[in-house]
N, C-alpha and C. Protein backbone atom coordinates (compact mmCIF):
# COMPACT_ATOMS: atom_id res chain seq x y z
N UNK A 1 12.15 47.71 -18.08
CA UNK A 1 11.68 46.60 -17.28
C UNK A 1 10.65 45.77 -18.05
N UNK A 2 10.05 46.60 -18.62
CA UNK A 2 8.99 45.57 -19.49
C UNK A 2 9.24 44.75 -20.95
N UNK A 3 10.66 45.17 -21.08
CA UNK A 3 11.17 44.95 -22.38
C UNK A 3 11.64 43.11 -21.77
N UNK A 4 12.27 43.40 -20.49
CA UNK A 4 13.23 42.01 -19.98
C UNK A 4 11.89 41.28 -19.71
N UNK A 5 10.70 42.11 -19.06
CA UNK A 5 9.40 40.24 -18.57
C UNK A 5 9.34 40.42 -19.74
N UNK A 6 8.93 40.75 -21.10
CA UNK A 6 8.23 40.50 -21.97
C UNK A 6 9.05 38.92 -23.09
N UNK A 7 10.57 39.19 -22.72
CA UNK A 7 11.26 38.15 -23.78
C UNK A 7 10.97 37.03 -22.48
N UNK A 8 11.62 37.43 -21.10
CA UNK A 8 11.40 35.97 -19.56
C UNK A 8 10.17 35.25 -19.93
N UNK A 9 8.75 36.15 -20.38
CA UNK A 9 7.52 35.59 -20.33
C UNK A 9 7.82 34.58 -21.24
N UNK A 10 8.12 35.45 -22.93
CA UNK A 10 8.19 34.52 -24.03
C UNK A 10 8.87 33.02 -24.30
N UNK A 11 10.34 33.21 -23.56
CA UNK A 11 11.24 32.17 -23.21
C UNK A 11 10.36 31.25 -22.34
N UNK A 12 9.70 31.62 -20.82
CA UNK A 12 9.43 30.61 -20.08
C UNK A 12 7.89 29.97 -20.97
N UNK A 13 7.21 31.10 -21.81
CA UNK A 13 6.19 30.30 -22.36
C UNK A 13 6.62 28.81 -23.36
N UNK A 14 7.56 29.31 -24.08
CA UNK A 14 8.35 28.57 -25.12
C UNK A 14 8.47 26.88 -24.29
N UNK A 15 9.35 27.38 -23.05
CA UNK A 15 9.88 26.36 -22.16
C UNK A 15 8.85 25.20 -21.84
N UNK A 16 7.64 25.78 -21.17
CA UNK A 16 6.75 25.38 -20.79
C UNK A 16 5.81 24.51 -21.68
N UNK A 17 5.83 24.76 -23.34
CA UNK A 17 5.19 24.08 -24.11
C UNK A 17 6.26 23.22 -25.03
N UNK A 18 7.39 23.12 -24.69
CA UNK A 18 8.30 22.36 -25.25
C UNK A 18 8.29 21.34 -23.91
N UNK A 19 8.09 21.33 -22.41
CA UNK A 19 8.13 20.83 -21.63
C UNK A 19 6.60 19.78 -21.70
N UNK A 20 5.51 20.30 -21.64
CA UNK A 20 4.57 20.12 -21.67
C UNK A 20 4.08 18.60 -23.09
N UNK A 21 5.11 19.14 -24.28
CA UNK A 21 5.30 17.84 -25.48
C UNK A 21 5.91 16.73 -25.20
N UNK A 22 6.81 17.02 -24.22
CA UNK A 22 7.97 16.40 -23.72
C UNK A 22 7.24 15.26 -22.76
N UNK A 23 6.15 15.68 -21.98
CA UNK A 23 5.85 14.77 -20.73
C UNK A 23 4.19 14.21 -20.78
N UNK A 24 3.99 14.55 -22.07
CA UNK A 24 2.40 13.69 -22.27
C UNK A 24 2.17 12.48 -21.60
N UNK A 25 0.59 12.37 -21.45
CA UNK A 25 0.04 10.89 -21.00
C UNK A 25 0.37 10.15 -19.96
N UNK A 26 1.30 11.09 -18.92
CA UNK A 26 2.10 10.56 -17.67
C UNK A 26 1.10 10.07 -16.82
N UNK A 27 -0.83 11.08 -16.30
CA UNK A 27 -1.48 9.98 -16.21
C UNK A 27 -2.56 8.85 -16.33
N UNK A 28 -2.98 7.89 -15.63
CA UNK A 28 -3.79 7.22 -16.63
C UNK A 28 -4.65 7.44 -17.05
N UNK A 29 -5.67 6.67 -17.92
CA UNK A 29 -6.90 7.23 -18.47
C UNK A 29 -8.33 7.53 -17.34
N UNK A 30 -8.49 8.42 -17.33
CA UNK A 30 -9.92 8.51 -16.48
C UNK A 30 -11.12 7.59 -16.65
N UNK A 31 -11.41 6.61 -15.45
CA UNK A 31 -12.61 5.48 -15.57
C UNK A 31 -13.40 6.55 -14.35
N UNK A 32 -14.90 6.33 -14.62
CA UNK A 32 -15.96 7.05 -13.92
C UNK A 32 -16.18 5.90 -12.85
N UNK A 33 -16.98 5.95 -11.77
CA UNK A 33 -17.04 5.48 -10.76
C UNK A 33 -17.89 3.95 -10.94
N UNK A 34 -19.07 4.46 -11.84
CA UNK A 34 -19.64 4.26 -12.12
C UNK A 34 -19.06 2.82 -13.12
N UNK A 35 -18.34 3.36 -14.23
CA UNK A 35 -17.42 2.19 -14.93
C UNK A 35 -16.43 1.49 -14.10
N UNK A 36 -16.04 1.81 -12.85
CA UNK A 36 -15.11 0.86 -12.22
C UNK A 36 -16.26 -0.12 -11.64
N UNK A 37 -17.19 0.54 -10.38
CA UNK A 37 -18.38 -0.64 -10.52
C UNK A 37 -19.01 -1.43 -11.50
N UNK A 38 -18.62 -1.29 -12.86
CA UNK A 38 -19.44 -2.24 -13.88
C UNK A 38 -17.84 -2.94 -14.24
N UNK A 39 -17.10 -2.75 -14.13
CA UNK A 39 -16.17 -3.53 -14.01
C UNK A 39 -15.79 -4.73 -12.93
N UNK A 40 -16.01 -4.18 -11.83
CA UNK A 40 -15.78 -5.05 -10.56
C UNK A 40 -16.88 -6.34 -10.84
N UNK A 41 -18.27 -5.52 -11.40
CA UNK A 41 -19.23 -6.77 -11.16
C UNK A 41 -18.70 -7.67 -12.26
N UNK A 42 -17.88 -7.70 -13.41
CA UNK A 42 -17.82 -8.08 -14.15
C UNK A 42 -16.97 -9.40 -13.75
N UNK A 43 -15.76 -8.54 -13.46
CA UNK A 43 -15.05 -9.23 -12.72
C UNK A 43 -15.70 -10.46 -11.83
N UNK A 44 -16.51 -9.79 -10.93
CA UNK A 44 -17.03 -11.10 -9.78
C UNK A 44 -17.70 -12.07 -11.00
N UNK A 45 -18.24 -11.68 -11.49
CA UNK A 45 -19.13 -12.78 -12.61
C UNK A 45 -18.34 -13.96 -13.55
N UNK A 46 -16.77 -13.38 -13.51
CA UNK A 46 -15.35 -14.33 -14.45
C UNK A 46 -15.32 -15.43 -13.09
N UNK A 47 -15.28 -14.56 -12.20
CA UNK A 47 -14.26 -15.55 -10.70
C UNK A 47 -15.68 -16.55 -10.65
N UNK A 48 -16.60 -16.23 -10.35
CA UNK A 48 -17.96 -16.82 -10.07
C UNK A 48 -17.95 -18.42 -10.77
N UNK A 49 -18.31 -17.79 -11.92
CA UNK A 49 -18.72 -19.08 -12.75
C UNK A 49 -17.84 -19.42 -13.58
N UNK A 50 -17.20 -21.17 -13.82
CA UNK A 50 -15.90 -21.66 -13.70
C UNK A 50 -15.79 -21.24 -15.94
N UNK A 51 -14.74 -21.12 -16.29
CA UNK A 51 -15.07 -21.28 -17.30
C UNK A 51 -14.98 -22.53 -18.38
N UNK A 52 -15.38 -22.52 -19.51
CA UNK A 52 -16.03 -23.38 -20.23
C UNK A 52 -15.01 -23.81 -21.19
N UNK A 53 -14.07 -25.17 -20.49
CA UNK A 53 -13.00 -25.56 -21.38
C UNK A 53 -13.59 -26.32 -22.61
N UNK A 54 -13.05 -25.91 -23.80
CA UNK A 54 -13.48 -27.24 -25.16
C UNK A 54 -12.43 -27.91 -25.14
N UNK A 55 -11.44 -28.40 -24.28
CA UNK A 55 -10.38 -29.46 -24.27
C UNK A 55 -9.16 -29.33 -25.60
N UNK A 56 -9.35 -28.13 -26.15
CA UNK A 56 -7.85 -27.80 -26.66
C UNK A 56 -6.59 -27.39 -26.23
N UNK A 57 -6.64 -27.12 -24.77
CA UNK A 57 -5.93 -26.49 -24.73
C UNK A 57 -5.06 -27.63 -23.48
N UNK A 58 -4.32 -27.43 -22.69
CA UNK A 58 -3.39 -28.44 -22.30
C UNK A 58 -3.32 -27.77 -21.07
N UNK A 59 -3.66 -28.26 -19.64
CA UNK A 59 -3.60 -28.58 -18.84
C UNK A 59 -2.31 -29.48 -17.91
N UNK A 60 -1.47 -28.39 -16.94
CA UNK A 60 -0.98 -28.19 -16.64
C UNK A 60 -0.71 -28.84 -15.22
């Protein structure tokens, strides 16, 4: 009995880290709470104040 878990273990370990290469970075990067609030204000501060055309660019 210990002969059959010992190869099941080895196989499902095998499985599991061939699985595991297979499905990286699925999710996103971790922002702290803290960095989403310094983001948001950032944000309000773009919408806020209009920005500063130098007339190169073409208007639509």
């Amino acid at each position: 009995m210990s002969r059959k878990k010992r190869v099941k273990d080895s196989l499902l370990a095998k499985h599991k880290k061939k699985n595991a290469r297979m499905h990286k970075n699925n999710k996103p990067k971790y922002i702290s709470k803290a960095e989403r609030a310094k983001m948001e204000e950032e944000q309000a501060q773009m919408e806020q104040s209009p920005e500063v055309n130098d007339g190169t660019e073409k208007e639509s």
